[in-house]
N, C-alpha and C. Protein backbone atom coordinates (compact mmCIF):
# COMPACT_ATOMS: atom_id res chain seq x y z
N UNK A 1 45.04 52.00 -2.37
CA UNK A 1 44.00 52.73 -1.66
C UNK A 1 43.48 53.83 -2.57
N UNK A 2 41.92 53.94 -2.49
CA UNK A 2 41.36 55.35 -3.53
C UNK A 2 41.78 56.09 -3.12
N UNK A 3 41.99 57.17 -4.00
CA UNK A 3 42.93 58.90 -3.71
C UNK A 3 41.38 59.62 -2.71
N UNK A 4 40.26 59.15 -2.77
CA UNK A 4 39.11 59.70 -1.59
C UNK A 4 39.48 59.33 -0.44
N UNK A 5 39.76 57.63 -0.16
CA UNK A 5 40.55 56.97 1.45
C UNK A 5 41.55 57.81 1.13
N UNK A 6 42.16 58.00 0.50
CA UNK A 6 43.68 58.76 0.87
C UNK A 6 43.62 60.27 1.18
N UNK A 7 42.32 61.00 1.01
CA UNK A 7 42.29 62.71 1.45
C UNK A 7 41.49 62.35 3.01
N UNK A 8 40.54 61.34 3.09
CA UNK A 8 39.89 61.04 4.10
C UNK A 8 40.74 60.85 5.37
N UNK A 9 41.94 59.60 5.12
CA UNK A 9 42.89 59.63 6.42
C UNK A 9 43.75 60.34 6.37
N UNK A 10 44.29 61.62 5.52
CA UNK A 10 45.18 62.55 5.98
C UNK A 10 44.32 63.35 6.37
N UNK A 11 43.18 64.09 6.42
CA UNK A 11 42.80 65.00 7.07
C UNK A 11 42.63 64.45 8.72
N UNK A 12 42.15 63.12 8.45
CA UNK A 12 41.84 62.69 9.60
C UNK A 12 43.17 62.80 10.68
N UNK A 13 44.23 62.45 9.92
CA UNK A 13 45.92 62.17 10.86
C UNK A 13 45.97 64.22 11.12
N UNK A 14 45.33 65.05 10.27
CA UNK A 14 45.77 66.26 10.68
C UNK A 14 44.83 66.71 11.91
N UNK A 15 43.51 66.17 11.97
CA UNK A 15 42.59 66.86 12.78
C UNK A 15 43.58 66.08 14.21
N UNK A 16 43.98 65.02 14.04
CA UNK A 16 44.76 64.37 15.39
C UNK A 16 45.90 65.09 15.53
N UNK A 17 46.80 65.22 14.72
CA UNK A 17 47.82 66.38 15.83
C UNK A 17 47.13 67.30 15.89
N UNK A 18 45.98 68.48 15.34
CA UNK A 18 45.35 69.87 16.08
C UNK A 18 44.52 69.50 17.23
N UNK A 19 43.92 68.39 17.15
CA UNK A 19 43.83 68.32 18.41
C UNK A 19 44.24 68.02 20.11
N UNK A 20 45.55 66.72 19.38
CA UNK A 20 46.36 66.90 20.78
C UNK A 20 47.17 68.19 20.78
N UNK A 21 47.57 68.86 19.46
CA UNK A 21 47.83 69.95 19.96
C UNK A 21 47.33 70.97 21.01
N UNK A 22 46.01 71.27 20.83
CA UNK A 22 44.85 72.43 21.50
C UNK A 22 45.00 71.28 22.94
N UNK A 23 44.52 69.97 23.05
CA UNK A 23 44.80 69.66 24.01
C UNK A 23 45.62 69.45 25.71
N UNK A 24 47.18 69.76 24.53
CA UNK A 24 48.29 69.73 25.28
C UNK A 24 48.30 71.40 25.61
N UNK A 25 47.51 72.20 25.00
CA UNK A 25 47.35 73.58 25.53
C UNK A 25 46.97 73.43 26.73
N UNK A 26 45.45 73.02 26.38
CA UNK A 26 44.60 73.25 27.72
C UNK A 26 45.39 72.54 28.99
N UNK A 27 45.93 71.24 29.17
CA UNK A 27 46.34 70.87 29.72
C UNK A 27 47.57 71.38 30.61
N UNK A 28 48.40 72.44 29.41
CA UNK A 28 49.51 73.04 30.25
C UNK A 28 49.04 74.04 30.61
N UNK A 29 47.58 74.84 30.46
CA UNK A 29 46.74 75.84 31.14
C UNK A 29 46.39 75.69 32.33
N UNK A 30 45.55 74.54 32.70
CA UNK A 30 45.65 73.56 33.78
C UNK A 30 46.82 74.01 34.98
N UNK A 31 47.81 73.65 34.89
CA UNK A 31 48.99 73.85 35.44
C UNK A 31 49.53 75.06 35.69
N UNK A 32 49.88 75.57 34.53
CA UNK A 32 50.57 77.04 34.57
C UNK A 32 49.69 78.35 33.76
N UNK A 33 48.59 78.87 34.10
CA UNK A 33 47.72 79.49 33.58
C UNK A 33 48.00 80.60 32.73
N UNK A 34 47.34 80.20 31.45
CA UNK A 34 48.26 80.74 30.44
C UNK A 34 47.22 82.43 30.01
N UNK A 35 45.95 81.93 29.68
CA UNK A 35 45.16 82.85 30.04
C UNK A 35 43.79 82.06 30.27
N UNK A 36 42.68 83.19 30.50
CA UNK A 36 41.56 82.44 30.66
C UNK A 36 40.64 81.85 29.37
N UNK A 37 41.06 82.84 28.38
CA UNK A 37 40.45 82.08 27.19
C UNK A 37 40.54 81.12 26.67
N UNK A 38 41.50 80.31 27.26
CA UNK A 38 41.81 78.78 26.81
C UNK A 38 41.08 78.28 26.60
N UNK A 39 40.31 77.99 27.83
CA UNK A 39 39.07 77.11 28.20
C UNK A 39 38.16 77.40 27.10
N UNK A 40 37.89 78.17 25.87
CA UNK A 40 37.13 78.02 25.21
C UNK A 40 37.72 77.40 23.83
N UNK A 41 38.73 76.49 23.99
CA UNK A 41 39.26 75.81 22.72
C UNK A 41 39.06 74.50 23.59
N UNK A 42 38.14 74.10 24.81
CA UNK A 42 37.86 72.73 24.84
C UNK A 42 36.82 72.28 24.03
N UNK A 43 35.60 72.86 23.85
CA UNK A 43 34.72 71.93 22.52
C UNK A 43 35.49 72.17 21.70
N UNK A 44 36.61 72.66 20.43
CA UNK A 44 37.31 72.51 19.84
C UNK A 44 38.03 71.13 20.06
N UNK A 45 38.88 71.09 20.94
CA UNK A 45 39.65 70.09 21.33
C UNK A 45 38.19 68.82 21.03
N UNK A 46 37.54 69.13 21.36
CA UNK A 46 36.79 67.60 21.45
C UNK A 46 35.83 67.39 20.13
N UNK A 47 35.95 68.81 19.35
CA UNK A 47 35.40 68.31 18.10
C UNK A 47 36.54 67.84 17.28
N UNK A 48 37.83 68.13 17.44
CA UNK A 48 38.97 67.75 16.26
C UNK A 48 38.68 66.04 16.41
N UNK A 49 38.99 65.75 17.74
CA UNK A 49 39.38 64.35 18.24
C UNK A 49 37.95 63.90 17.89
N UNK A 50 37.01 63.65 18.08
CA UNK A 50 35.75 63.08 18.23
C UNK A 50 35.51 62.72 16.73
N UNK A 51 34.76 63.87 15.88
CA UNK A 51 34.21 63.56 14.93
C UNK A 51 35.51 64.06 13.93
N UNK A 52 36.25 65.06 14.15
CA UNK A 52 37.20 65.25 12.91
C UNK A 52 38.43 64.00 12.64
N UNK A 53 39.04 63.62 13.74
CA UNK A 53 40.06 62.78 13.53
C UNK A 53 39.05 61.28 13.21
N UNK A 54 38.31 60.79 14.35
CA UNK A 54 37.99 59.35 14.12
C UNK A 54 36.89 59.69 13.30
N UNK A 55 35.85 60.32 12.80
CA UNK A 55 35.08 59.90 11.38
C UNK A 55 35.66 60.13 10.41
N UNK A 56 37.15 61.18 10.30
CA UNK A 56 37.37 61.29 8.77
C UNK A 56 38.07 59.54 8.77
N UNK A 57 38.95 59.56 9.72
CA UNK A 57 39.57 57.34 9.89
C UNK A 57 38.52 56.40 9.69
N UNK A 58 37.44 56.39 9.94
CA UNK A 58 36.39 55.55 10.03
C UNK A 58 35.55 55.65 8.23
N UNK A 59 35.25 56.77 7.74
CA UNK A 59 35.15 56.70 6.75
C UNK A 59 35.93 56.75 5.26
N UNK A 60 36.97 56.58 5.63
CA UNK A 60 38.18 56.54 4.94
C UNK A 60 38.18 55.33 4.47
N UNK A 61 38.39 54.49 6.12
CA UNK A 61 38.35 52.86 5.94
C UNK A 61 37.32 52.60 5.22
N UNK A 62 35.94 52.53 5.39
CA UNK A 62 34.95 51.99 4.96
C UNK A 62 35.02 52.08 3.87
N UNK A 63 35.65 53.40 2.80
CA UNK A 63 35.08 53.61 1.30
C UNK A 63 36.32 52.26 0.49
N UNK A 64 37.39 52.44 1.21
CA UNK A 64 37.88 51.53 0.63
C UNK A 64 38.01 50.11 0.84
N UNK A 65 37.57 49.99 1.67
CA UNK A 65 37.58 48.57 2.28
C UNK A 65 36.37 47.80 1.98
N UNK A 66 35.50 48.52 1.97
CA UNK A 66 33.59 47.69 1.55
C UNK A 66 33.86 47.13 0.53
N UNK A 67 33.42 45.73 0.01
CA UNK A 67 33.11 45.25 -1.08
C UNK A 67 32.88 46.17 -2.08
N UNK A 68 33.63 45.76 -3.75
CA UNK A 68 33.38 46.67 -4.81
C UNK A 68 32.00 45.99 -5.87
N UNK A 69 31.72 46.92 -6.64
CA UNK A 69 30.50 46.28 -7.60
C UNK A 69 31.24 45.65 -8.49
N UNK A 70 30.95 44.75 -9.27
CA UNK A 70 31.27 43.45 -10.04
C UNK A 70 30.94 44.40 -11.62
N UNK A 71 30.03 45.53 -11.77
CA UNK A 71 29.82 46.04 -13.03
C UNK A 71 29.64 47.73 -12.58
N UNK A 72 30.54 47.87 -13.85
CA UNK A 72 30.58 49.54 -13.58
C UNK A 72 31.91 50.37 -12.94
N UNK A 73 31.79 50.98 -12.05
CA UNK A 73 32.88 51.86 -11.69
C UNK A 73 33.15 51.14 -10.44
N UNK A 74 34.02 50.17 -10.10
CA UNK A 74 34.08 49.75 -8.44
C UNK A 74 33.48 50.34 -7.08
N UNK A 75 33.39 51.39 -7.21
CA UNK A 75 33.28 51.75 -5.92
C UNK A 75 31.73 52.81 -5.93
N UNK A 76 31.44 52.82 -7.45
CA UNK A 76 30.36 53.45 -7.80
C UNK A 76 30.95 55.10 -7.63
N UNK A 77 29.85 55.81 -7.94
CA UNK A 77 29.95 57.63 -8.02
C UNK A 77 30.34 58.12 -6.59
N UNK A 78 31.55 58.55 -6.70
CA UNK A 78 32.30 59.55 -5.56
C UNK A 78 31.56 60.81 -5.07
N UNK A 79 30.58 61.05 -6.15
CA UNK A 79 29.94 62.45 -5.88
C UNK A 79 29.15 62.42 -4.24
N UNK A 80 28.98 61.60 -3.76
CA UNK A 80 28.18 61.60 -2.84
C UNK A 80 29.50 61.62 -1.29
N UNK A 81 30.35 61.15 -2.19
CA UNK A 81 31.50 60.88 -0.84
C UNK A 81 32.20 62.14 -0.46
N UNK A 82 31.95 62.50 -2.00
CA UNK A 82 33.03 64.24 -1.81
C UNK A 82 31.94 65.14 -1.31
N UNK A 83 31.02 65.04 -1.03
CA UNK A 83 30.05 65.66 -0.59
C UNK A 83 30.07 65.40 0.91
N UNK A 84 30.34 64.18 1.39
CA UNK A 84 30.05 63.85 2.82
C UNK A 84 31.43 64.85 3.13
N UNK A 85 32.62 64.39 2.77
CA UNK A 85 33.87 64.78 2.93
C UNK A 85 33.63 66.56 3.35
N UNK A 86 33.29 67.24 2.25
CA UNK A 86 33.16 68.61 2.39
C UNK A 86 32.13 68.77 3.41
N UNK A 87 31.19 68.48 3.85
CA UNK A 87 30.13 68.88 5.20
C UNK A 87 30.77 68.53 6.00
N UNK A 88 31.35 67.20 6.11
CA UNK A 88 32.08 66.69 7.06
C UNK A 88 32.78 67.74 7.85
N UNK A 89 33.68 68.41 7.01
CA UNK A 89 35.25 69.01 7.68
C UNK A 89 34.53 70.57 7.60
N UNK A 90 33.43 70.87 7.07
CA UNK A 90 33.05 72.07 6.87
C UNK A 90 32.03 72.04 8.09
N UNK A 91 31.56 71.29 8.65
CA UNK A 91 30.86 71.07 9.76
C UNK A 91 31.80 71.24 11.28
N UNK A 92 32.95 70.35 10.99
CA UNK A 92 33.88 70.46 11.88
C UNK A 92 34.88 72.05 12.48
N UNK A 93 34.89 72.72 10.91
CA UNK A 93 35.72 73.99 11.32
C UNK A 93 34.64 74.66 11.60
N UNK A 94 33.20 74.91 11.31
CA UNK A 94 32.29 75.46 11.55
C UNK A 94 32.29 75.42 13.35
N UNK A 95 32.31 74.31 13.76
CA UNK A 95 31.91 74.13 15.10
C UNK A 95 33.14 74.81 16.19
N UNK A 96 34.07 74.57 15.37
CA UNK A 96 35.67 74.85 16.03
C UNK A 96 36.00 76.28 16.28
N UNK A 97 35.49 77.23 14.78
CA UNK A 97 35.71 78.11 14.87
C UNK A 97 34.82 79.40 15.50
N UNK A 98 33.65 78.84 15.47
CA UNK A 98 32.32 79.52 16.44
C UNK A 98 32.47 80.68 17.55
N UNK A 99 33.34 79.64 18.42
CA UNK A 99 33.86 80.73 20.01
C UNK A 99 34.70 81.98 19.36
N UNK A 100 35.32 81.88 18.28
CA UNK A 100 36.81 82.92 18.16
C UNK A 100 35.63 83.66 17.22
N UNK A 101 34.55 83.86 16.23
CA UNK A 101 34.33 84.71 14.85
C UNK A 101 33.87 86.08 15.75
N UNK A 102 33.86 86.44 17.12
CA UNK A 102 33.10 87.41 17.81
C UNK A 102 31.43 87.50 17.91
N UNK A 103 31.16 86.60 17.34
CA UNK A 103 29.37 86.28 17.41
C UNK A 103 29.01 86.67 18.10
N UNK A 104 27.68 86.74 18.62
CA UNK A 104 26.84 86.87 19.84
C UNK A 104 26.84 85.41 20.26
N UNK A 105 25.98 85.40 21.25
CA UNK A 105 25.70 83.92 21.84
C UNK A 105 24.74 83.10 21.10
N UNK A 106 23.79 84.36 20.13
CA UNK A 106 22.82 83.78 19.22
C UNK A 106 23.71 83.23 18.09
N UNK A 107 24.28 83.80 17.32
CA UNK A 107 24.83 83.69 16.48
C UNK A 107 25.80 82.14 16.53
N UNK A 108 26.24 82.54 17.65
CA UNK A 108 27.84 80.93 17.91
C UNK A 108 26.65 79.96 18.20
N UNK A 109 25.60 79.77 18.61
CA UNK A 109 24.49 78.90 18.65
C UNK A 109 23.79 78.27 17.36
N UNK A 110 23.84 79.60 16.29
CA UNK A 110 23.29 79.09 15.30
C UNK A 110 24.56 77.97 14.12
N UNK A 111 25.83 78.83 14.30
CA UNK A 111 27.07 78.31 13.57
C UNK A 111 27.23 76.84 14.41
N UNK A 112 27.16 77.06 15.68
CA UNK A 112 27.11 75.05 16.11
C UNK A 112 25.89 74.47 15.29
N UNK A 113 24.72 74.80 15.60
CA UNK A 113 23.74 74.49 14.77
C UNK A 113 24.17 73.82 13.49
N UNK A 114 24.64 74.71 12.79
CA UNK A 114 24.86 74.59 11.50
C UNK A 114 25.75 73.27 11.47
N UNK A 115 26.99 73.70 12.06
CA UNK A 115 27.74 72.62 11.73
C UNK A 115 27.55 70.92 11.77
N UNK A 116 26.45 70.85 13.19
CA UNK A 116 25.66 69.35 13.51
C UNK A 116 25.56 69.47 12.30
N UNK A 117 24.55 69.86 11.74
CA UNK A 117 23.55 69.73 10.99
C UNK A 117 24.48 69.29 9.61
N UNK A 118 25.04 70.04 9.33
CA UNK A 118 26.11 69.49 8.32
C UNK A 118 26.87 68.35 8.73
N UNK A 119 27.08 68.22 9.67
CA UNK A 119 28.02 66.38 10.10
C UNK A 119 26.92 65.61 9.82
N UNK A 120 25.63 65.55 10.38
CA UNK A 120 24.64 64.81 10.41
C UNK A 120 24.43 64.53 8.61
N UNK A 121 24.17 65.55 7.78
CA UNK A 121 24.25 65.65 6.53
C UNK A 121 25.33 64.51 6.08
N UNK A 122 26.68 65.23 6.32
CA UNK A 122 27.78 64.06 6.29
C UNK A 122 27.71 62.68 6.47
N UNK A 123 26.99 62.15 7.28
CA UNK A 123 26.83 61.06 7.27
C UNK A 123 25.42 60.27 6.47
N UNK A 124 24.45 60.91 6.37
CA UNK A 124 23.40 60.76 5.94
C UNK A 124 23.99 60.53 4.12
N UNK A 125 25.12 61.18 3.47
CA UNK A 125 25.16 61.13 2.13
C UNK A 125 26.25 59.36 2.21
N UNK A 126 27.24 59.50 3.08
CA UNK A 126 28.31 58.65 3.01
C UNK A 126 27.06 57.00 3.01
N UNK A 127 26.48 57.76 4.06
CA UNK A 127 25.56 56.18 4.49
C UNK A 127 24.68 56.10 3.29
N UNK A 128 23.93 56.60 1.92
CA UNK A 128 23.34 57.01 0.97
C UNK A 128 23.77 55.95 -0.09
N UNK A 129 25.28 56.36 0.10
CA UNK A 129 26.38 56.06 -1.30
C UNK A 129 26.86 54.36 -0.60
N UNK A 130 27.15 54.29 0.72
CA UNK A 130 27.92 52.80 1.06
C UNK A 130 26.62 51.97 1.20
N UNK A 131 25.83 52.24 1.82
CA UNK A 131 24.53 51.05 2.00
C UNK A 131 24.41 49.47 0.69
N UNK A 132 24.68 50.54 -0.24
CA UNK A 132 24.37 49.54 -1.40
C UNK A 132 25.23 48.59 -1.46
N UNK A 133 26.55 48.94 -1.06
CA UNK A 133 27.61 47.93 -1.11
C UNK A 133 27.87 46.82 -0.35
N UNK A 134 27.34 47.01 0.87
CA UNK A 134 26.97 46.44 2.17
C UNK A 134 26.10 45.22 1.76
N UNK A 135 26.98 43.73 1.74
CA UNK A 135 25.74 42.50 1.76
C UNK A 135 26.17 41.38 2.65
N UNK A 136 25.31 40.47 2.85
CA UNK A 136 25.59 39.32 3.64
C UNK A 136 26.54 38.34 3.23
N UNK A 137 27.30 37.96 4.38
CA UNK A 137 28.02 37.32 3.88
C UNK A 137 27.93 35.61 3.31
N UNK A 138 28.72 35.81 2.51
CA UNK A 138 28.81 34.71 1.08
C UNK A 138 27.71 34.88 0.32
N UNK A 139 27.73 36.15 0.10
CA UNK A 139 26.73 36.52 -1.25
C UNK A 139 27.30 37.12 -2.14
C-alpha cells in the first residue's frame, strides 16, 4: 500500500475513535447530564464520522487501488493528493473546532464557511489527480 493510502486510513481510523468518542459523550449526556455545552460537540461528532473518518477511508482506497499508468511514476504526482489530504483534515478541524475558538456567530459562520469550502477544494484536487486513471473496462 502507498505511504499516502497509508496516512489517508490512519487518520481516517483516528477521526473514528474521536468521533465515537465525542459521541459516546453526548450520548452519556443524554442520560446523565453532564453539562449543557455538550450539545455543541454534535456537528463535531458528525463532522469526524461523516467526512473525516469515511472520506479520509474512501480516498485512501481509491489512490491505491485505481489502476496505475503503464509509463512514468505509477500513480502519477502526489502533489495534488497531499494537497487534497491537507484541506481535507484542515477543513475538518476547521469545522470541529469553530463552536470552542470563542468567535462571534459571524465569525464561527465564516470558519464553517471556510472549512466546506476547503473539503469541497479537497475533493475537487483528489478528483483532478484520479480522473485520469479512471478507464473502461478492458482497456
Amino acid at each position: 500500500m502507498p505511504r499516502l493510502s497509508v496516512w489517508f486510513v490512519r487518520t481516517g481510523l483516528l477521526y473514528l475513535a474521536a468521533g465515537f468518542t465525542v459521541g459516546g459523550l453526548l450520548l452519556f449526556n443524554k442520560g446523565l447530564p453532564l453539562h449543557p455545552l455538550m450539545w455543541r460537540l454534535l456537528p463535531a461528532h458528525i463532522e469526524l464520522l461523516l467526512l473525516g473518518w469515511t472520506l479520509n477511508l474512501a480516498l485512501g482506497v481509491a489512490y491505491w487501488i485505481l489502476p496505475r499508468y503503464k509509463t512514468g511514476p505509477p500513480r502519477g504526482s502526489e502533489t495534488p493528493v497531499w494537497l487534497a489530504y491537507g484541506l481535507l483534515n484542515g477543513g475538518v478541524a476547521a469545522i470541529c473546532l469553530a463552536p470552542w475558538l470563542g468567535l462571534s456567530e459571524a465569525g464561527q459562520a465564516g470558519l464553517i464557511t471556510l472549512g466546506k469550502v476547503a473539503e469541497t477544494l479537497a475533493a475537487a484536487a483528489f478528483a483532478g489527480h484520479i480522473l485520469p486513471r479512471i478507464k473502461p473496462h478492458g482497456v
